[in-house]
Protein backbone atom coordinates (compact mmCIF):
# COMPACT_ATOMS: atom_id res chain seq x y z
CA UNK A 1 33.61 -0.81 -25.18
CA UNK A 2 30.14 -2.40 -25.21
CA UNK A 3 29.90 -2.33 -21.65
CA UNK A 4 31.08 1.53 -21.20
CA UNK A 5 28.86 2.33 -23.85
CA UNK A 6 25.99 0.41 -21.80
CA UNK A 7 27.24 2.50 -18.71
CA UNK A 8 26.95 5.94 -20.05
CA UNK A 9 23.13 4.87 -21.43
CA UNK A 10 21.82 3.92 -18.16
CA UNK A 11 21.68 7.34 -16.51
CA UNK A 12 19.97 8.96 -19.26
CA UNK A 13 17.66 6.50 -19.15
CA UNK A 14 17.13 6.96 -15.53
CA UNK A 15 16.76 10.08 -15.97
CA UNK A 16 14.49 10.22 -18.33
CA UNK A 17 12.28 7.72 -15.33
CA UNK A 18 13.16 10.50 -12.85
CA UNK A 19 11.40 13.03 -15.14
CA UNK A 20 8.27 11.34 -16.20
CA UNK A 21 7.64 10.39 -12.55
CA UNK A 22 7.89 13.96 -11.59
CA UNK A 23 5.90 15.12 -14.18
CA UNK A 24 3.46 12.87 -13.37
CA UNK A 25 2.99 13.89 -9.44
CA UNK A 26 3.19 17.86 -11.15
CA UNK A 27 -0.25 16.66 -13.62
CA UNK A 28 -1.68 15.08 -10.61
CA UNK A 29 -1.44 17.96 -8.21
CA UNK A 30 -2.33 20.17 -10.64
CA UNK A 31 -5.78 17.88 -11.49
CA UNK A 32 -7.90 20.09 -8.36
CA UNK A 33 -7.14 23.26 -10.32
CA UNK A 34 -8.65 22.20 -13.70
CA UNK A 35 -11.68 19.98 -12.21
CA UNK A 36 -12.58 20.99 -8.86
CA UNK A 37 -15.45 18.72 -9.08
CA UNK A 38 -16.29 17.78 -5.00
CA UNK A 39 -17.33 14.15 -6.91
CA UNK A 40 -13.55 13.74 -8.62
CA UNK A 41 -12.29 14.91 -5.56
CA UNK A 42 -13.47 12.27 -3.26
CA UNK A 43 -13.03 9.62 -5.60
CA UNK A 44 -9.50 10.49 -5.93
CA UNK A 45 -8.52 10.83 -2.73
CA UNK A 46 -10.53 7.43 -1.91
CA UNK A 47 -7.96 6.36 -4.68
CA UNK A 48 -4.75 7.69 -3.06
CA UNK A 49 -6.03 5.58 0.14
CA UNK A 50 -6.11 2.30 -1.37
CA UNK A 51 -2.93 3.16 -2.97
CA UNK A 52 -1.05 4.01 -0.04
CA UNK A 53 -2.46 0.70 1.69
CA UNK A 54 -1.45 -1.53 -1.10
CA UNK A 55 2.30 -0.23 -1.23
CA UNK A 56 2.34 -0.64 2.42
CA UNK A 57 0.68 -4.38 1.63
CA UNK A 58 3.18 -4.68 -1.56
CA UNK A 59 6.04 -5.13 1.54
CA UNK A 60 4.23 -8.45 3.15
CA UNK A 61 2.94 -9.82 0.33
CA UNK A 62 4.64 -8.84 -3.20
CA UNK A 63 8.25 -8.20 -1.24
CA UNK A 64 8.13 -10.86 1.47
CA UNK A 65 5.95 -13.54 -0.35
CA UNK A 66 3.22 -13.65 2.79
CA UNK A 67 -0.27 -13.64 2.17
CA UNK A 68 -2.16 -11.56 4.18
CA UNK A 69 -6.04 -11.60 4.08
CA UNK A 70 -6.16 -9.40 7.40
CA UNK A 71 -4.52 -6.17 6.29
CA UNK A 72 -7.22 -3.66 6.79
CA UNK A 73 -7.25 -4.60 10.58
CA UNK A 74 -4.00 -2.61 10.45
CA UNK A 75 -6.07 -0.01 8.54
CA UNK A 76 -8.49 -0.47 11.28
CA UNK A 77 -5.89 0.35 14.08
CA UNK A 78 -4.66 3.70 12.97
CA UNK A 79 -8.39 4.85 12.23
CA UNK A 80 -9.91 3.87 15.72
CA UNK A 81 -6.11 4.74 17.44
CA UNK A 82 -6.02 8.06 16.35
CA UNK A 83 -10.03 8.83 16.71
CA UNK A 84 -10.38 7.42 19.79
CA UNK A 85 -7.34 9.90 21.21
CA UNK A 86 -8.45 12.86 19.91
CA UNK A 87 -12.78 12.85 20.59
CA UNK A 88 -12.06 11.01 24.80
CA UNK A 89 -9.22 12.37 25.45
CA UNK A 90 -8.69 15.73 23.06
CA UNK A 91 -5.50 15.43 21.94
CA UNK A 92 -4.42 17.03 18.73
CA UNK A 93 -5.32 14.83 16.42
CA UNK A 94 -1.68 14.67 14.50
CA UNK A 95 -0.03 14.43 18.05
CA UNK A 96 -1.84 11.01 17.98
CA UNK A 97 0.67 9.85 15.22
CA UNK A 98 3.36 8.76 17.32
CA UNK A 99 0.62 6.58 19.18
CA UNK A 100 -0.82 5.59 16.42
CA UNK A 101 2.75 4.26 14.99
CA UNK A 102 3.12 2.26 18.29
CA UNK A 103 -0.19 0.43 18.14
CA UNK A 104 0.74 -0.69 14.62
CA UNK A 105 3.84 -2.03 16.02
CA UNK A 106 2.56 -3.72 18.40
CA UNK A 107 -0.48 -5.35 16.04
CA UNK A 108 2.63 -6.31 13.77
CA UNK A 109 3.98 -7.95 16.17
CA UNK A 110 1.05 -9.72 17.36
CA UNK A 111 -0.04 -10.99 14.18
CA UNK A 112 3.62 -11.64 13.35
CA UNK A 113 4.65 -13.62 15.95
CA UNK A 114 2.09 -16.73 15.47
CA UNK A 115 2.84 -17.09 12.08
CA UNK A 116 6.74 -17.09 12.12
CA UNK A 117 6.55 -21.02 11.02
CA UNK A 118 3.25 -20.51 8.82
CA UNK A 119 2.96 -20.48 5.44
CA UNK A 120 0.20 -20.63 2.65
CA UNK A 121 -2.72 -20.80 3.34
CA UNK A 122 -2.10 -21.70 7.07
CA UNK A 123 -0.28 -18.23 7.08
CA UNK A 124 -3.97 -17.16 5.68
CA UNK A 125 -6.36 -18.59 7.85
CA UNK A 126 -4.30 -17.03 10.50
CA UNK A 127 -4.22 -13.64 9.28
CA UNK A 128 -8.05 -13.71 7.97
CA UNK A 129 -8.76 -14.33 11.76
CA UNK A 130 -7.28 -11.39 13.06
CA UNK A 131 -9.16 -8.87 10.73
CA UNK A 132 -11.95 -10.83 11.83
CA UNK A 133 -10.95 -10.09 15.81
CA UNK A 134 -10.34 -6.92 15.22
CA UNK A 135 -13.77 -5.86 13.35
CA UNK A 136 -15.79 -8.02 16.05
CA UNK A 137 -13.88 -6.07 18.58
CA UNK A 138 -14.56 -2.99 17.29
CA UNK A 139 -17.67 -3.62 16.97
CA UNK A 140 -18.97 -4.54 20.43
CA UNK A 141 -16.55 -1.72 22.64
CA UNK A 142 -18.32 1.18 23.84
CA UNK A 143 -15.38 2.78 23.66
CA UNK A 144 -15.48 2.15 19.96
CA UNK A 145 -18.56 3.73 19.30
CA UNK A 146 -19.72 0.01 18.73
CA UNK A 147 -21.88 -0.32 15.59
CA UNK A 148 -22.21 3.02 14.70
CA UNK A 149 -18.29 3.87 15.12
CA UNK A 150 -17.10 7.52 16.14
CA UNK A 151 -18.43 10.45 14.84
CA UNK A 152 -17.52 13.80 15.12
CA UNK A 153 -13.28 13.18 14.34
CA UNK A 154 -11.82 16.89 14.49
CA UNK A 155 -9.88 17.67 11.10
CA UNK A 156 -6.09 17.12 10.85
CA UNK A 157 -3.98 20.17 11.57
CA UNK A 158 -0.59 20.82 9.92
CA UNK A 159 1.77 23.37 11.22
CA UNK A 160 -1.18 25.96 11.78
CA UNK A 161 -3.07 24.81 8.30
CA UNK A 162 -6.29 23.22 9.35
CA UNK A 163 -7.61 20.60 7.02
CA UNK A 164 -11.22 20.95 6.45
CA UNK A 165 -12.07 21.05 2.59
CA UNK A 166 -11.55 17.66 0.91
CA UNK A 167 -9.21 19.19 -1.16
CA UNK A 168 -6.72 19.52 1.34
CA UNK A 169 -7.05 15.61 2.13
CA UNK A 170 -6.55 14.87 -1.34
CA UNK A 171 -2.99 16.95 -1.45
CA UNK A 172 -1.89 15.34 2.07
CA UNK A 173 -2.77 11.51 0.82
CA UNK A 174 -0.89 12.43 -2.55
CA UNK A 175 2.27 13.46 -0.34
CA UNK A 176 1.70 10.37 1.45
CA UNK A 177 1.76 8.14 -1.62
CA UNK A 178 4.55 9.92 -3.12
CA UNK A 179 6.67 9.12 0.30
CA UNK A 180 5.23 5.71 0.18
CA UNK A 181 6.65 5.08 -3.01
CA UNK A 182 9.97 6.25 -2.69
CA UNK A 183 10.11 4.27 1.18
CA UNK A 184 9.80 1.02 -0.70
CA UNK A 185 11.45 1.76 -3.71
CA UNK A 186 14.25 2.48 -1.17
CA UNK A 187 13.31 -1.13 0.87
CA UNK A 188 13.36 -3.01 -2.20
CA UNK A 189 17.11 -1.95 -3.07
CA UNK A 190 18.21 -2.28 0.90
CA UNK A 191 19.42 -5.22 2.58
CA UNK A 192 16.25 -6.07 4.13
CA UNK A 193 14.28 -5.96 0.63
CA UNK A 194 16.61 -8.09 -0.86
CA UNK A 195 16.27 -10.03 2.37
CA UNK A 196 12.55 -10.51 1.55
CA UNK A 197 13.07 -11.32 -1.90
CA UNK A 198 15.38 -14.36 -1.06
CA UNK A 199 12.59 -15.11 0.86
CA UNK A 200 9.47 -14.83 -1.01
CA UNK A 201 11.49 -16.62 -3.23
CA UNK A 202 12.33 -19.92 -1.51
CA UNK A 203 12.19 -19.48 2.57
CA UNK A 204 14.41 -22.72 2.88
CA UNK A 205 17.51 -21.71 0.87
CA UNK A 206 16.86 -18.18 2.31
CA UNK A 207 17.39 -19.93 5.52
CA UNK A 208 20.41 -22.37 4.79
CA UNK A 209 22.32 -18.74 3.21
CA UNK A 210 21.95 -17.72 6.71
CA UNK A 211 19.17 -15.09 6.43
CA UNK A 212 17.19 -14.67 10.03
CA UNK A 213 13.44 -15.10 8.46
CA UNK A 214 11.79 -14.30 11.48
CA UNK A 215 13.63 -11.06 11.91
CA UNK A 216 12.76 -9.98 8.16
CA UNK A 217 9.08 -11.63 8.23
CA UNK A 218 8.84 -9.33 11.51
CA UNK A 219 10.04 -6.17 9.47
CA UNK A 220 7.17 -6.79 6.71
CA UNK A 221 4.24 -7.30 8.92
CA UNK A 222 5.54 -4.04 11.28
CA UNK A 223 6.44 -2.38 8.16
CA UNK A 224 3.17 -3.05 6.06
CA UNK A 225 1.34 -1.94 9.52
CA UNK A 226 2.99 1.05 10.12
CA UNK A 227 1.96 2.11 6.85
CA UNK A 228 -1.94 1.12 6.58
CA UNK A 229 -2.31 3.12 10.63
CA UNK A 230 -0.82 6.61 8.94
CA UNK A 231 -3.24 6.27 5.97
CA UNK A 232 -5.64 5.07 8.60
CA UNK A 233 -5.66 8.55 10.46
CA UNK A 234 -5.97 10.43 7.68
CA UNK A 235 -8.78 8.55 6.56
CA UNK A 236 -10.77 8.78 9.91
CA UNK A 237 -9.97 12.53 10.03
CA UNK A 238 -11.38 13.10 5.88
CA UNK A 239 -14.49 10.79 6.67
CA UNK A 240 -14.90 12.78 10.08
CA UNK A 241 -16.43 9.59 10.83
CA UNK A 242 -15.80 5.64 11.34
CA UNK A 243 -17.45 2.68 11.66
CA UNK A 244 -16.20 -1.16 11.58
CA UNK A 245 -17.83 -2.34 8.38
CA UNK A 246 -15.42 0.40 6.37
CA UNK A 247 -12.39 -2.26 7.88
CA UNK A 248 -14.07 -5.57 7.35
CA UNK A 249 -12.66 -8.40 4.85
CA UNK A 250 -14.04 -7.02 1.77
CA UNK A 251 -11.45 -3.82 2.36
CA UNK A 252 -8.48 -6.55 2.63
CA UNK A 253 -9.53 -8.21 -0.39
CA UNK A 254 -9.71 -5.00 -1.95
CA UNK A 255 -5.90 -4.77 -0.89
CA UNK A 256 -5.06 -7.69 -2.07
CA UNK A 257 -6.86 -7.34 -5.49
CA UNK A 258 -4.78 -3.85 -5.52
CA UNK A 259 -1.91 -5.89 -5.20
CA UNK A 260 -2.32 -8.84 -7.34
CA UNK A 261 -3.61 -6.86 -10.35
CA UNK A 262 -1.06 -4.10 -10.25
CA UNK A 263 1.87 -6.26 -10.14
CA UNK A 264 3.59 -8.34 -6.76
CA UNK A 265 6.69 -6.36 -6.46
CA UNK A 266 5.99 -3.72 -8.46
CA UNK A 267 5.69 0.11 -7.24
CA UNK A 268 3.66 1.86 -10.20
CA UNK A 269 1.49 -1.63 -9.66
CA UNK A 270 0.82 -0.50 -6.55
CA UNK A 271 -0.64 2.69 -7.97
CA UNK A 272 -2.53 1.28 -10.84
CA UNK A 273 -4.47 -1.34 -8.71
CA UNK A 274 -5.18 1.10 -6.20
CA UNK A 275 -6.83 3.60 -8.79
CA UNK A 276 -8.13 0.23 -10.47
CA UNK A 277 -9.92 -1.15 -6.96
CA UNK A 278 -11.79 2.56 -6.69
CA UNK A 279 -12.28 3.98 -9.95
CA UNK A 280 -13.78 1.17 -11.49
CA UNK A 281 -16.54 0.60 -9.51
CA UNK A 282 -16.87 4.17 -9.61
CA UNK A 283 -17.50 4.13 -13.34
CA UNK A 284 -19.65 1.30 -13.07
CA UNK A 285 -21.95 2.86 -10.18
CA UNK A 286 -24.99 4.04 -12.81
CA UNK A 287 -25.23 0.50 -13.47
CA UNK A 288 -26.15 0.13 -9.39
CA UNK A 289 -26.79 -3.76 -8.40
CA UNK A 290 -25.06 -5.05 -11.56
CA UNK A 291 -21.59 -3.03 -10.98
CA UNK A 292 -19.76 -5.45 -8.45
CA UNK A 293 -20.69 -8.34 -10.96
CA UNK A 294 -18.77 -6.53 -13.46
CA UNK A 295 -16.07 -5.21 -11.64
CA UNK A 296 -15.50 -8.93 -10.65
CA UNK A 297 -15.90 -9.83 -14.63
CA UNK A 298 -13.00 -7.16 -14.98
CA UNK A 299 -10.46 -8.55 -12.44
CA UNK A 300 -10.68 -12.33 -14.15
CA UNK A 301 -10.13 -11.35 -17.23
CA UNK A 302 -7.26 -9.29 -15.88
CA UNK A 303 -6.04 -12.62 -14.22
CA UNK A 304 -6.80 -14.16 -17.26
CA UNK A 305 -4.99 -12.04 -19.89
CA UNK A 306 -2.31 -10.05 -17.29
CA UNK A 307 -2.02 -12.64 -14.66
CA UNK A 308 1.61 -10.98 -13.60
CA UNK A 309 -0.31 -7.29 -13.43
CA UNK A 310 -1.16 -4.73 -15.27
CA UNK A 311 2.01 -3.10 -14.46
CA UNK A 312 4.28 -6.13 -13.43
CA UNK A 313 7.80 -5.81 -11.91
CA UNK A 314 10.40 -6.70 -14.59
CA UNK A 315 13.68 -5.29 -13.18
CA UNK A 316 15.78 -6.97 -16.08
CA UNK A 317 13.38 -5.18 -18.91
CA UNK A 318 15.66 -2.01 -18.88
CA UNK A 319 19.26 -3.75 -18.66
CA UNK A 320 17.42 -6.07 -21.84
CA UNK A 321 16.54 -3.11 -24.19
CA UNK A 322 20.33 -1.77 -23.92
CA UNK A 323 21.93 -5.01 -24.90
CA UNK A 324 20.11 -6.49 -26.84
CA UNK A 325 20.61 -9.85 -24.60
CA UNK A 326 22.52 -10.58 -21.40
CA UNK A 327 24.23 -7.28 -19.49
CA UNK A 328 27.76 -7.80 -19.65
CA UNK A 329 29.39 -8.72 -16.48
CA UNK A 330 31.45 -5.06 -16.43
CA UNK A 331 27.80 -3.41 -16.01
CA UNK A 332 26.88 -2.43 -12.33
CA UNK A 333 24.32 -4.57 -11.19
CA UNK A 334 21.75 -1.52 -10.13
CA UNK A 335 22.03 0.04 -13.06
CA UNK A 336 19.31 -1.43 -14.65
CA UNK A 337 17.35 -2.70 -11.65
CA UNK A 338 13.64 -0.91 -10.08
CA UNK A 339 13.56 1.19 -13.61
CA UNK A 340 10.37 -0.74 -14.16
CA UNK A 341 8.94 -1.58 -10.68
């Protein structure tokens, strides 16, 4: 009786999740209407980028266990991918996306491939020198732009809308997000996520249960990449402009702080520390040379106090409130799993 009583508990609950989610995408597409500030604007949508490159970073690192220090080179592929398409050779800038996707396969792949057997901070090293490759090389191309980057990016058109107010930018990186989200929240419950877990977990029992590693390790970095090119081309085409120092190591540390204070594993994490990583040194910006000291006095004392994250992945926390203690064996397994990650 416990247990059916457990059962018929768990969908209101998730339902209750379901609802507060989507009122919370409603308030935040509704936030241009009641501020149209140009300032909040830009901020946000600044906001909904590092978002969208933490959840895709959130699949290598907080999923898989595999520390990347390199992750904006991704970030750097999609932006120079697409922009380089469409100002040589004029092509509409959204029919780069399928070209775009490729090259962030490939770079997966790449990066993937010599670090199969690597792990800590061998796995690091490795990955810190490819966003180092990849800025130098963008930086001395002429087909690059070389130091100055490419101006001049032509806005992103959707099915006849033309994107050129901010605004607009803001409402396509929120749908972004919003798919993001639901991509991995999909991943995580799949047999690849749980794949990844096993692995972030402990690679060698992973391996003796028979789990390929190299295949799944292969699906993060292609996965995480995939993700950071899309937000990439957006990017280019809201700045109208790039130039390597915008996808240097500081913007992968900025990931990775995303990542780390939101919560490894955890999907509203993702969201927090990427509205954390831009907002706060937003705040801090009328106290000019003195801001990045305190922003960096803000993220130890959120190690400090919330080393797991602000927002930390507890998929037993749900399943614990109902029982009171252990879930009953008779209880489905999902049914309290995600609800808090």
């Amino acid at each position: 009786m416990i247990g059916q009583n457990i059962a018929r508990k768990g969908p209101d609950v998730r339902r209750y999740s379901w609802a507060g989610i989507l009122l919370a995408i409603v308030a935040v597409a509704l936030v241009p209407h009641f501020d149209p500030d140009p300032y909040l604007i830009s901020v946000a949508t600044l906001a909904f980028v590092y978002m969208g490159l933490a959840l895709g970073l959130n699949m290598v690192v907080g999923y898989a266990g595999l520390l990347d220090l390199g992750y904006a080179a991704f970030f750097a592929v999609g932006a120079y991918g697409s922009a380089i398409l469409a100002t040589t050779y004029h092509w509409p800038l959204l029919a780069t996306a399928p070209a775009v996707v490729l090259m962030a396969i490939v770079a997966g792949l790449i990066i993937g491939g010599p670090t199969l057997r690597l792990r800590s901070d061998y796995l690091a090293i490795v990955t810190l020198g490819f966003g180092e490759i990849t800025q130098i090389t963008a930086n001395n191309l002429q087909i690059t732009g070389g130091a100055t980057g490419i101006f001049d990016i032509p806005p992103l058109s959707l099915f006849g809308w033309q994107l050129l107010q901010p605004v607009d930018y803001y409402y396509v990186l929120l749908g972004m997000v919003v798919l993001y989200a639901i991509i991995t929240w999909r991943l995580r419950r799949s047999k690849i996520g749980r794949a990844w877990l096993a692995i972030r977990e402990d690679e060698d029992a992973a391996l003796a249960m028979g789990i390929n590693t190299v295949r799944y390790k292969i699906y993060a970095y292609v996965g995480g990449a995939v993700f950071a090119s899309l937000i990439g081309l957006v990017y280019g085409a809201a700045m109208t402009a790039i130039a390597p120092t915008s996808f240097g190591y500081p913007e992968s540390v900025l990931c990775i702080v995303a990542v780390l204070i939101g919560g490894m594993g955890s999907i509203p994490g993702m969201l927090v520390g990427g509205f954390l990583v831009e907002a706060v040194p937003e705040a801090l910006r009328n106290l000019a040379d003195f801001r990045l000291l305190l922003f960096g006095v803000v993220m130890v004392l959120v190690m400090i106090f919330r080393p797991q994250g602000v927002w930390p992945a507890q998929s037993m926390r749900w399943a614990k409130r109902l029982t009171g203690a252990a879930r009953p064996a008779d209880v489905p397994a999902a049914q309290g799993e995600d609800l808090g990650s």
